[in-house]
C-alpha atoms as a PDB file:
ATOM      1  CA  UNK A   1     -46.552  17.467 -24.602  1.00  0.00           C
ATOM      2  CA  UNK A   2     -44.706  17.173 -21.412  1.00  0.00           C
ATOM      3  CA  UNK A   3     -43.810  19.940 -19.083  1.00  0.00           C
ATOM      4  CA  UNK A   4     -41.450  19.686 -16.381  1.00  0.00           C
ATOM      5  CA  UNK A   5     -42.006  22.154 -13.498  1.00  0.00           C
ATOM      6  CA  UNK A   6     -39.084  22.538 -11.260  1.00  0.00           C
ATOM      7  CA  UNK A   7     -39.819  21.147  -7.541  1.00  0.00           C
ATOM      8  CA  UNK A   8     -37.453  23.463  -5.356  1.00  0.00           C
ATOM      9  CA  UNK A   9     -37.103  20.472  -2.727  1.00  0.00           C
ATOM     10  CA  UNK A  10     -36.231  17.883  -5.465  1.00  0.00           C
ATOM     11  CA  UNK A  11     -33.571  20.207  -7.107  1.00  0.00           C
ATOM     12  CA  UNK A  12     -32.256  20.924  -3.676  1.00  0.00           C
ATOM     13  CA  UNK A  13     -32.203  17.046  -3.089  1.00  0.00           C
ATOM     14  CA  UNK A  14     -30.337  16.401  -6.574  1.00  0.00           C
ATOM     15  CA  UNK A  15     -28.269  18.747  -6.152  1.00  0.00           C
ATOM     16  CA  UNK A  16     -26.679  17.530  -2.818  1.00  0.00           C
ATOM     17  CA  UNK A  17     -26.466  14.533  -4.482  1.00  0.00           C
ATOM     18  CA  UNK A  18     -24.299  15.791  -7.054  1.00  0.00           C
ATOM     19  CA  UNK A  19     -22.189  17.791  -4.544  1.00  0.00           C
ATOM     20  CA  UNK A  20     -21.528  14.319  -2.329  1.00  0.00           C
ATOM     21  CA  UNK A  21     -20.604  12.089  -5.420  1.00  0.00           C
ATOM     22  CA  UNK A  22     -18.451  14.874  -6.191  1.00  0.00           C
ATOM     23  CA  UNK A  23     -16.740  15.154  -3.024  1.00  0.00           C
ATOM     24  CA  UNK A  24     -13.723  13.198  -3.072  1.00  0.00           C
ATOM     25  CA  UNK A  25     -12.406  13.870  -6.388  1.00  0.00           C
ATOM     26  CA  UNK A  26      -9.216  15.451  -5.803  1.00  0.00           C
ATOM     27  CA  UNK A  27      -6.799  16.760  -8.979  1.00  0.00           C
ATOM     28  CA  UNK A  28      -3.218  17.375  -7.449  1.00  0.00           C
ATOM     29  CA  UNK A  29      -0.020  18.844  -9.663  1.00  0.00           C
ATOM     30  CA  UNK A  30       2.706  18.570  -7.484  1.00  0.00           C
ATOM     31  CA  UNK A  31       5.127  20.364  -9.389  1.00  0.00           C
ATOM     32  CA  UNK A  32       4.762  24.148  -8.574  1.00  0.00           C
ATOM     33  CA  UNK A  33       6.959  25.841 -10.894  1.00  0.00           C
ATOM     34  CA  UNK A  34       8.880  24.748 -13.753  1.00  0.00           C
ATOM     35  CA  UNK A  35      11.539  26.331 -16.193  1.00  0.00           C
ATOM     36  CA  UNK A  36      12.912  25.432 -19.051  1.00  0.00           C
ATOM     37  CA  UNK A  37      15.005  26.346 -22.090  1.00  0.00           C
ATOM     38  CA  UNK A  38      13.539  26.854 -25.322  1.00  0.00           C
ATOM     39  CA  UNK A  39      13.567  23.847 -27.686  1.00  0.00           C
ATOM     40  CA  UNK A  40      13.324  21.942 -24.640  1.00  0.00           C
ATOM     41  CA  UNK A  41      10.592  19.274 -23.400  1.00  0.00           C
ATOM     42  CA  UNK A  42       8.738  18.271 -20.266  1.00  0.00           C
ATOM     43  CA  UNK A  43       6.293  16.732 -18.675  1.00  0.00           C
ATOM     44  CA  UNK A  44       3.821  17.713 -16.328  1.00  0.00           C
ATOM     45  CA  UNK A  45       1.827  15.344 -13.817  1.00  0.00           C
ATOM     46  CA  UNK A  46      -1.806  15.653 -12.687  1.00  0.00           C
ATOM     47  CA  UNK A  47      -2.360  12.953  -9.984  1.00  0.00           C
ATOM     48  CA  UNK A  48      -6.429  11.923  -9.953  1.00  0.00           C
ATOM     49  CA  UNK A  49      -7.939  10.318  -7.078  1.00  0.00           C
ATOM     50  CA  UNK A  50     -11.626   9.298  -6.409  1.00  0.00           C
ATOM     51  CA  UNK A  51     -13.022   8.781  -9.938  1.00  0.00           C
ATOM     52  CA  UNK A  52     -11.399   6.110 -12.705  1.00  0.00           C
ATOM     53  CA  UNK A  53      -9.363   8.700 -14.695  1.00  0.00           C
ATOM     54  CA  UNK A  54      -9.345   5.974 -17.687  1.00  0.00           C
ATOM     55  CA  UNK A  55     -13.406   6.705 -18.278  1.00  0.00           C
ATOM     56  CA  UNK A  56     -12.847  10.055 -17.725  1.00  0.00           C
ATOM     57  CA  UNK A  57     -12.957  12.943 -20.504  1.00  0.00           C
ATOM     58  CA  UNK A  58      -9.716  15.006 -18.941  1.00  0.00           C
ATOM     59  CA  UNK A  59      -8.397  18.506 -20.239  1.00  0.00           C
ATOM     60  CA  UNK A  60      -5.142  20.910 -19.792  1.00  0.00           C
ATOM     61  CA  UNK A  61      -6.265  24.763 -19.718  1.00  0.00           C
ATOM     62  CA  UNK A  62      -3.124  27.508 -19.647  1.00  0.00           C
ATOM     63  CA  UNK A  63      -3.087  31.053 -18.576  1.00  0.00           C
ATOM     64  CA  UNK A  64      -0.686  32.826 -20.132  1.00  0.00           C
ATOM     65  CA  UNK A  65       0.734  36.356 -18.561  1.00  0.00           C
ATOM     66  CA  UNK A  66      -2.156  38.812 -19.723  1.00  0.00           C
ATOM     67  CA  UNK A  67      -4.281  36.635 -21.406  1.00  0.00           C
ATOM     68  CA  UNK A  68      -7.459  34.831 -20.530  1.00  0.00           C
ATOM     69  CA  UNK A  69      -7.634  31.125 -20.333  1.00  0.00           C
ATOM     70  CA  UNK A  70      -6.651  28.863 -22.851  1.00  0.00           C
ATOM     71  CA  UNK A  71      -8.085  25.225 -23.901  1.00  0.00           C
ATOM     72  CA  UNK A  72      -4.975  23.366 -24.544  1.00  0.00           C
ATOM     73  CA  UNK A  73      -5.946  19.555 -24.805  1.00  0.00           C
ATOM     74  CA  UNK A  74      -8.938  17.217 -24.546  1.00  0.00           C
ATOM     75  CA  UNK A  75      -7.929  13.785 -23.876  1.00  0.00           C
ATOM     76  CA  UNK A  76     -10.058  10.865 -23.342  1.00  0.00           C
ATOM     77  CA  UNK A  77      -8.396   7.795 -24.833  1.00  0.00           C
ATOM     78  CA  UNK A  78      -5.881   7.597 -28.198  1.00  0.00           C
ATOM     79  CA  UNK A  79      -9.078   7.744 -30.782  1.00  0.00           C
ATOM     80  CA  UNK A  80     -10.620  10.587 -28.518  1.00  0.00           C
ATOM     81  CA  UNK A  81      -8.172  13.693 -28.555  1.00  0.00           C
ATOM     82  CA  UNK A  82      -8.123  17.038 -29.559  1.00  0.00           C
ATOM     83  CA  UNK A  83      -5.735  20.215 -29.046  1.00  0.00           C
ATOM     84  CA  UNK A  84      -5.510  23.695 -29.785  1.00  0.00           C
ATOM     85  CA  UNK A  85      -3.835  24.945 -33.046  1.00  0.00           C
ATOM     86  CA  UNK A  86      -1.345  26.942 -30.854  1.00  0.00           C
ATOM     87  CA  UNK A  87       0.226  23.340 -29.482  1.00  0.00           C
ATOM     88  CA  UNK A  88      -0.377  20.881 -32.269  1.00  0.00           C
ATOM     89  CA  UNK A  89       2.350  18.428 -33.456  1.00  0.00           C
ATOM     90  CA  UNK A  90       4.140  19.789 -29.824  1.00  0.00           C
ATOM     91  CA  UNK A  91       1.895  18.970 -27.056  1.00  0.00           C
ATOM     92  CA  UNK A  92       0.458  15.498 -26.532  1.00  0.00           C
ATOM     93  CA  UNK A  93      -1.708  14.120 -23.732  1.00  0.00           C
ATOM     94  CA  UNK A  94      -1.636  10.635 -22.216  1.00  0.00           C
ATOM     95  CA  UNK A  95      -3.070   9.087 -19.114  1.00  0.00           C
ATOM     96  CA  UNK A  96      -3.155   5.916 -16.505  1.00  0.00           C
ATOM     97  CA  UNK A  97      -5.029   4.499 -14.152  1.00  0.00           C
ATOM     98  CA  UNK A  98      -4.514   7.667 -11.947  1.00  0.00           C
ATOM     99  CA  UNK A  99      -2.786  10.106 -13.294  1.00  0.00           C
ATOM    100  CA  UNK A 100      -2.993  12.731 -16.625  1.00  0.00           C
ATOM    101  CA  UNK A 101      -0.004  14.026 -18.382  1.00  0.00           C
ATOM    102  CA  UNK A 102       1.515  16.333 -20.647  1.00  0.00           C
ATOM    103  CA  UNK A 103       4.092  15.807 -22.880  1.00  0.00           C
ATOM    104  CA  UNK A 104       5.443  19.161 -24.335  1.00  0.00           C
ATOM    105  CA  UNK A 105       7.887  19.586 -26.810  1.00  0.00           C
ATOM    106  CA  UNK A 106       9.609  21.992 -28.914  1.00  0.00           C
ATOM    107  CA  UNK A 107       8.600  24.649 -26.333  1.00  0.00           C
ATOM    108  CA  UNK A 108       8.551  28.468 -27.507  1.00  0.00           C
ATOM    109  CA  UNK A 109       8.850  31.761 -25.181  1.00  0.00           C
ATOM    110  CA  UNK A 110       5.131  31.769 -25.713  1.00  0.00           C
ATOM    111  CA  UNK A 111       4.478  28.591 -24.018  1.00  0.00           C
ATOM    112  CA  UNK A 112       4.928  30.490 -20.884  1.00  0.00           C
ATOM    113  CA  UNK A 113       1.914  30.052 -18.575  1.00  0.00           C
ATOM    114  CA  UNK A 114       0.288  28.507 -15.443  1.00  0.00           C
ATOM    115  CA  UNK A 115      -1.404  25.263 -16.411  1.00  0.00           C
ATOM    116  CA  UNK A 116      -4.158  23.404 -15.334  1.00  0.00           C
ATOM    117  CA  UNK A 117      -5.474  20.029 -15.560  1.00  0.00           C
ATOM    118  CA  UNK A 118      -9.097  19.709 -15.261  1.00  0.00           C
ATOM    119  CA  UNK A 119     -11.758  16.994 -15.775  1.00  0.00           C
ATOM    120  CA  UNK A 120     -15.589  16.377 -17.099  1.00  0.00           C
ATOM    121  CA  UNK A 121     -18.391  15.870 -14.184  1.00  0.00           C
ATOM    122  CA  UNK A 122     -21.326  14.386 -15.209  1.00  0.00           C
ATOM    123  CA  UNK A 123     -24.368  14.360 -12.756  1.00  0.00           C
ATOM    124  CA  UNK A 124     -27.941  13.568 -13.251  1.00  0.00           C
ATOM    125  CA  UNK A 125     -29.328  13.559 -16.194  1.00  0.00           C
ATOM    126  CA  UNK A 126     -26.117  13.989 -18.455  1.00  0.00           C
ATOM    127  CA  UNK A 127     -25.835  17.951 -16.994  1.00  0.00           C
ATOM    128  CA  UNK A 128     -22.381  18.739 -17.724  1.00  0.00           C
ATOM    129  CA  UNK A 129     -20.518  21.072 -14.728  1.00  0.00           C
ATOM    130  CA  UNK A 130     -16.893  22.112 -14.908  1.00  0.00           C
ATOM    131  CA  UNK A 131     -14.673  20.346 -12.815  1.00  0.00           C
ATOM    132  CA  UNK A 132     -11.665  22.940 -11.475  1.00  0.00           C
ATOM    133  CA  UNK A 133      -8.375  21.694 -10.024  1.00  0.00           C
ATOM    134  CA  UNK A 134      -8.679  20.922  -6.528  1.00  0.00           C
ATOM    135  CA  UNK A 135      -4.775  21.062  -5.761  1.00  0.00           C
ATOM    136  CA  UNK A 136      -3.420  24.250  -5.919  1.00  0.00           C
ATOM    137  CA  UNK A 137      -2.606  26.648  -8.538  1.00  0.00           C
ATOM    138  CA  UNK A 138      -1.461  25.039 -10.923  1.00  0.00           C
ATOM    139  CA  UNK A 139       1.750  24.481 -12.365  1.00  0.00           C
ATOM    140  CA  UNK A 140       4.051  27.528 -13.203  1.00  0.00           C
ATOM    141  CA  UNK A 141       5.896  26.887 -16.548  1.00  0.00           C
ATOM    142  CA  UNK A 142       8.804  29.417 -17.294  1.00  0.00           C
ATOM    143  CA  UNK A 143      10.705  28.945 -21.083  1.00  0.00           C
ATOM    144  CA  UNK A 144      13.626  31.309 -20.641  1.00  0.00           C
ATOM    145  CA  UNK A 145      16.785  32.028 -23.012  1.00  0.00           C
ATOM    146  CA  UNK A 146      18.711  30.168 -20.464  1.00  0.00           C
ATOM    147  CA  UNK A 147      19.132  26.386 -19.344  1.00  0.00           C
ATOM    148  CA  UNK A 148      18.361  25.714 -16.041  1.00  0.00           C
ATOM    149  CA  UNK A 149      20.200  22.483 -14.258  1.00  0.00           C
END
């Protein structure tokens, strides 16, 4: 049976690594806040830059006013999807070359949260790390009683 014993200096190493291929991925939303009626649709922009967004598992995470953070959408490719109960058949995630979106539709008063977008990183050995928005605070979404022009 093998046994791997953790060299400090080789973690260290790896671990550098990891932070330098990681370096220049940059998520930006540019939209800072956003209000809409209820009923109504949008759809929010997550411009990716230093990694190929199309081979790229990609998510959208809400906070909602007094509640913790929610898991809204995985998105990798048409077959490769998956969303939260609380936004099926009204949310929908696409993506490009360089950018991750999300549709929303039929919104309720309850859609009313700061979203994220938010990505996979893989580094050695298939470790899996969150990867957090680099570009700002995400997008405010308001759904109000009135219309906003």
């Amino acid at each position: 049976m093998f046994k791997y014993k953790p060299n400090p200096i080789l973690s260290a190493i790896l671990f550098s690594l990891c932070l330098c291929v990681y370096s220049q991925v940059v998520l930006t939303q540019s939209e800072q806040s956003v209000t809409v009626s209820p009923g109504g649709s949008i759809k929010l922009t997550c411009a990716c830059s230093g990694f190929t967004v199309s081979g790229t598992n990609m998510y959208w995470i809400r906070h909602s006013p007094g509640k913790g953070l929610e898991w809204i959408i995985y998105y990798y490719d048409d077959n490769n999807k998956n969303s939260a109960q609380s936004v099926q058949g009204r949310f929908t995630a696409s993506k490009d070359s360089t950018n991750l979106y999300l549709h929303m539709s039929q919104l309720k008063t309850e859609d009313t949260a700061v979203y994220y977008c938010a990505r996979d990183s893989l580094c050695l050995f298939s470790y899996r790390y969150p990867y957090k928005n680099t570009g700002g605070g995400g997008v405010k979404n308001e759904i109000t009683s009135q219309t906003v022009f």
